[in-house]
N, C-alpha and C. Protein backbone atom coordinates (compact mmCIF):
# COMPACT_ATOMS: atom_id res chain seq x y z
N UNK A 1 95.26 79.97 106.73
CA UNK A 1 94.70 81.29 106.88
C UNK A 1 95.12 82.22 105.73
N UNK A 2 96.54 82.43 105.33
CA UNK A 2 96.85 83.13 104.47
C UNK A 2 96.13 82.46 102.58
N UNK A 3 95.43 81.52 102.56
CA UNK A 3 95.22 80.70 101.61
C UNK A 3 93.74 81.60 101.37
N UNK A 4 93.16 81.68 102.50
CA UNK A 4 91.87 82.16 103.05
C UNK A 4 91.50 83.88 102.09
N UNK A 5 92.94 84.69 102.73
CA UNK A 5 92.89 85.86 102.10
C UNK A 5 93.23 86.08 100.72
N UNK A 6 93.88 85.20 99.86
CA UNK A 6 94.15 85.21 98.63
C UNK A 6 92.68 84.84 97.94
N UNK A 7 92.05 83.89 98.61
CA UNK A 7 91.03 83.26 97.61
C UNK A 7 90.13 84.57 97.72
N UNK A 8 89.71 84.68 98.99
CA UNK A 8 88.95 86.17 99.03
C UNK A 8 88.83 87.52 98.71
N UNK A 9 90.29 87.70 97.92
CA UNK A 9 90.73 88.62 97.24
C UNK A 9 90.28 88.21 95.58
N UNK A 10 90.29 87.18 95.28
CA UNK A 10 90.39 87.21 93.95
C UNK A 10 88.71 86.82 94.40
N UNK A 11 87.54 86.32 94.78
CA UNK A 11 86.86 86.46 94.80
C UNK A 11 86.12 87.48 94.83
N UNK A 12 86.43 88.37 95.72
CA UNK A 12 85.96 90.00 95.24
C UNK A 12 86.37 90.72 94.35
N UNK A 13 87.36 90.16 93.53
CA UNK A 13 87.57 90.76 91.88
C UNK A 13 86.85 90.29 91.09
N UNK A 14 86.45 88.77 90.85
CA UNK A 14 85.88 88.33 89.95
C UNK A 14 84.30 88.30 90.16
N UNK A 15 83.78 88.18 91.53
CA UNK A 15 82.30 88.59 91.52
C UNK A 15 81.81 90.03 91.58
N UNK A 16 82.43 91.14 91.94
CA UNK A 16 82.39 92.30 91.92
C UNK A 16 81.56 92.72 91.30
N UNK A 17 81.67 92.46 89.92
CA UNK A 17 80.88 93.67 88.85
C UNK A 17 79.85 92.90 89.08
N UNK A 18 79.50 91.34 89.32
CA UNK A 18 78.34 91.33 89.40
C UNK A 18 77.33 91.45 90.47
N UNK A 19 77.95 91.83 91.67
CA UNK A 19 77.13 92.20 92.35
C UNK A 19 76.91 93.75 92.41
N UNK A 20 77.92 94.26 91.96
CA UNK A 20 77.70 95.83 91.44
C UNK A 20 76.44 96.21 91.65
N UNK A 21 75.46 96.13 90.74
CA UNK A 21 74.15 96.75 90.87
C UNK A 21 73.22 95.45 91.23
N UNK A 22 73.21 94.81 91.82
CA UNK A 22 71.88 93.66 92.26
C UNK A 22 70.78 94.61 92.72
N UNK A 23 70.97 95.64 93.52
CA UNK A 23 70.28 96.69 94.28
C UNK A 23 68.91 97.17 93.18
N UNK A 24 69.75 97.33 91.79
CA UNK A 24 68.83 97.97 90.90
C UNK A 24 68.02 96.87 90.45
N UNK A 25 67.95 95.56 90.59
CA UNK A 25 67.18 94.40 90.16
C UNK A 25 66.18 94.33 90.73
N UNK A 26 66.54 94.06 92.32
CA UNK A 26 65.57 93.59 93.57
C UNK A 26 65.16 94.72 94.44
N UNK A 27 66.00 96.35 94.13
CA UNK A 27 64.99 97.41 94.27
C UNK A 27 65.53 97.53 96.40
N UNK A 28 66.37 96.18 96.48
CA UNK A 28 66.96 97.17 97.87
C UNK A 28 67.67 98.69 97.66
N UNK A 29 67.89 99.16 99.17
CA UNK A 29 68.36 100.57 99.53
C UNK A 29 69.88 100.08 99.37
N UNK A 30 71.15 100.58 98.88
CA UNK A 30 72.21 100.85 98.93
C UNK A 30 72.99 101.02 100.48
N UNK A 31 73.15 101.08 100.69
CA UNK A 31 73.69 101.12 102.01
C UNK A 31 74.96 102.28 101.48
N UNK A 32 75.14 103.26 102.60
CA UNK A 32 76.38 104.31 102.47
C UNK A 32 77.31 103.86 101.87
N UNK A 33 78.21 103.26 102.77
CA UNK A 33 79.54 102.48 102.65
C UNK A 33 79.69 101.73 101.14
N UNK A 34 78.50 100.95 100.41
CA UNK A 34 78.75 100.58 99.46
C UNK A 34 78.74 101.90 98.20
N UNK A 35 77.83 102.93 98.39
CA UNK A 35 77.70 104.55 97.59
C UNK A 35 79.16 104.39 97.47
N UNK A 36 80.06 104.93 98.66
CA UNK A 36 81.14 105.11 98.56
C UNK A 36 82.06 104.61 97.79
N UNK A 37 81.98 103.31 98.41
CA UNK A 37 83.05 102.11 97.32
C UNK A 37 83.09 102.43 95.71
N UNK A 38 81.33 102.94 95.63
CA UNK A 38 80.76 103.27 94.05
C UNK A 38 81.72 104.02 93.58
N UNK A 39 81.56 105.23 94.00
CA UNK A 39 82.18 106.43 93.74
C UNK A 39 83.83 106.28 93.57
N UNK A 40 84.49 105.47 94.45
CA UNK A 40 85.73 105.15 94.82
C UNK A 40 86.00 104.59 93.68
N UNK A 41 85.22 103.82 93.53
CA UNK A 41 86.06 102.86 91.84
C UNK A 41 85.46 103.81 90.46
N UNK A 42 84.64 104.60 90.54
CA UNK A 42 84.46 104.87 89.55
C UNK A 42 85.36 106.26 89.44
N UNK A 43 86.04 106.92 90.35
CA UNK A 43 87.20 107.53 90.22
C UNK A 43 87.91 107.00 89.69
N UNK A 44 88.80 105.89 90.36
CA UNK A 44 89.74 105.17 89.78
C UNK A 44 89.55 104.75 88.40
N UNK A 45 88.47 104.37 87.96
CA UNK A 45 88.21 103.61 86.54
C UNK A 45 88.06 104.80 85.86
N UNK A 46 87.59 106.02 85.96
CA UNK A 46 87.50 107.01 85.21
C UNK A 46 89.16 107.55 84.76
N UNK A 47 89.94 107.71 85.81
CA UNK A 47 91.09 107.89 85.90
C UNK A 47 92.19 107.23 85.11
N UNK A 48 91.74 105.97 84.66
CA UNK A 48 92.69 104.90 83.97
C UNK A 48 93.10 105.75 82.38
N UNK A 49 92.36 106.74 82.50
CA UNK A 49 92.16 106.87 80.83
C UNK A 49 93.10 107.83 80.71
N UNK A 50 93.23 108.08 81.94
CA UNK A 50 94.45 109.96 81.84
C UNK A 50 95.53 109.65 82.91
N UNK A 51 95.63 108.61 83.40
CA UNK A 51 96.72 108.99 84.40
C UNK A 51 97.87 107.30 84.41
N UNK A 52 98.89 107.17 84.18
CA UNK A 52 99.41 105.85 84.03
C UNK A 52 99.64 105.41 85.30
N UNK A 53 99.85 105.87 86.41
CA UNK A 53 99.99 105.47 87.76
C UNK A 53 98.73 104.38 88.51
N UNK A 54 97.57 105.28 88.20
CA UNK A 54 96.00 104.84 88.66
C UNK A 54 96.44 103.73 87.31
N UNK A 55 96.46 103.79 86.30
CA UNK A 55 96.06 102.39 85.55
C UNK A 55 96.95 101.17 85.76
N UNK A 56 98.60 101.65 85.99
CA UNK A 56 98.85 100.36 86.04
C UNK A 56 98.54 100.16 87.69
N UNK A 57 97.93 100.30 88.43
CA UNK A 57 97.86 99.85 89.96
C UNK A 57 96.20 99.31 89.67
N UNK A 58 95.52 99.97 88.53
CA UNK A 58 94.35 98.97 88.47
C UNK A 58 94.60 97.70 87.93
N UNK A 59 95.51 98.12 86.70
CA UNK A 59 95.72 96.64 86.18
C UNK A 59 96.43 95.43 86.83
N UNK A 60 97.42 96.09 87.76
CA UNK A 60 97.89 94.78 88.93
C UNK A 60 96.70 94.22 89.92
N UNK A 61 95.80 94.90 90.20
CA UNK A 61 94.77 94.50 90.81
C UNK A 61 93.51 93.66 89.36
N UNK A 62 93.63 93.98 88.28
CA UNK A 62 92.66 93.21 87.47
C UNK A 62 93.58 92.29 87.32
N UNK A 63 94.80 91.90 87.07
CA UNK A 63 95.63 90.73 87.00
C UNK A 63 96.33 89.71 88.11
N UNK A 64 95.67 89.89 89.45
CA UNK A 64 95.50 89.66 90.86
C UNK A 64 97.14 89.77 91.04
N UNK A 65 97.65 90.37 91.22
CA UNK A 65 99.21 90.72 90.90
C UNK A 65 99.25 91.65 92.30
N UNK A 66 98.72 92.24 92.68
CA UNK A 66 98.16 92.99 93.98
C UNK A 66 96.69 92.76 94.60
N UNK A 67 96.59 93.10 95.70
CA UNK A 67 95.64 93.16 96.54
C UNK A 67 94.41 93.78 96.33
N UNK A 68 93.27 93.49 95.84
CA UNK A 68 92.04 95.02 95.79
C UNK A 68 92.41 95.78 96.16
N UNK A 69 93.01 95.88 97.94
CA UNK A 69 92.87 96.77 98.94
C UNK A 69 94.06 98.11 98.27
N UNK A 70 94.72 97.68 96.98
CA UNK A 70 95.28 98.55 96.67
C UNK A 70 94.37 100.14 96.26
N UNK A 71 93.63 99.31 96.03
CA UNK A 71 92.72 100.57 94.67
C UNK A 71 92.00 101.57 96.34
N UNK A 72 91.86 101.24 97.44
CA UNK A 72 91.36 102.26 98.41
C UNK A 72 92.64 102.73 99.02
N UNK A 73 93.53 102.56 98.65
CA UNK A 73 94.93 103.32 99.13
C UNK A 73 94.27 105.11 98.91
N UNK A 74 94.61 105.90 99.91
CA UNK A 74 94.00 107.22 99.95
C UNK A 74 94.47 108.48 99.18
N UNK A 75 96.15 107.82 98.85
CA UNK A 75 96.37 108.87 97.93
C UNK A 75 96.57 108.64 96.21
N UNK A 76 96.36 107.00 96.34
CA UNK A 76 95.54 106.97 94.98
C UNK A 76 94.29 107.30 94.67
N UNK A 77 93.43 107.40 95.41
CA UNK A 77 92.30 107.53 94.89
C UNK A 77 92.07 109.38 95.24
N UNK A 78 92.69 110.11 95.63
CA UNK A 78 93.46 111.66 95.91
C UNK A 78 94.04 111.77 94.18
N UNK A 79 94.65 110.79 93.90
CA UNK A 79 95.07 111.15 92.31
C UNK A 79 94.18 111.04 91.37
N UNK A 80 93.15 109.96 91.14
CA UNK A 80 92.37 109.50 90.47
C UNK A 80 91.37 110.37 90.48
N UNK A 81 90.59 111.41 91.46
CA UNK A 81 90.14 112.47 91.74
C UNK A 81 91.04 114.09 91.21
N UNK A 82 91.83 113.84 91.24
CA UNK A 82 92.23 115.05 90.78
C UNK A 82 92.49 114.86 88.73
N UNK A 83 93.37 113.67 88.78
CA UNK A 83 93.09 113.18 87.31
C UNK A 83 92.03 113.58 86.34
N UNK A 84 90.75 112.93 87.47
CA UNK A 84 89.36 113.50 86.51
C UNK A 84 89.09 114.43 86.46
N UNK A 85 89.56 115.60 87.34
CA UNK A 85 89.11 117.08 87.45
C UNK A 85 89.84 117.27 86.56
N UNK A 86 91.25 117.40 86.44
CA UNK A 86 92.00 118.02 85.23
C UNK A 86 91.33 117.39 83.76
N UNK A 87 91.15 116.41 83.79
CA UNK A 87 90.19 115.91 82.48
C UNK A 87 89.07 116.74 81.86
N UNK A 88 88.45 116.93 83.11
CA UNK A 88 86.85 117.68 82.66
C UNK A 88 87.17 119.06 82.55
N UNK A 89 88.39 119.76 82.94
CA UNK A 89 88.92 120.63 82.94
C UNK A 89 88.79 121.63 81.36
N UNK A 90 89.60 120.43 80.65
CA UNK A 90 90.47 120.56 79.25
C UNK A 90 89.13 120.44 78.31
């Protein structure tokens, strides 16, 4: 079982981006929950550029070193949101 959640973790890292936009290919509706996720990582990924906390917790997650489930932790992605505001700020 625990073999189960490792593979499935690094499987949703490495197919990820490509299922990213399939939606825009085949012209389905998005579903909420995935909007969200959108938005969620593209905080975080926006964030990598100004904040060292958000990057190295992305990069343990791009180097399967941690869990995805890190990157929806609530007060990282509370930083990664405020990160970009102070960005667009300046």
């Amino acid at each position: 079982m625990l073999q189960q959640v490792v593979v499935d973790a690094a499987w949703g890292v490495s197919a990820g981006g490509d299922a990213a936009r399939l939606d825009t290919e085949n012209g389905t509706e998005v579903p909420e929950e995935v909007r969200q996720q959108r938005w969620a990582m593209e905080q975080i990924v926006g964030a990598t550029l100004v904040d060292g906390d958000v990057t190295r917790a992305f990069n343990d997650v791009s180097y399967m070193l941690r869990h995805p489930g890190t990157l929806a932790d609530p007060a990282l992605l509370q930083k990664a949101v405020a990160a970009n505001e102070g960005a667009a700020a300046k």
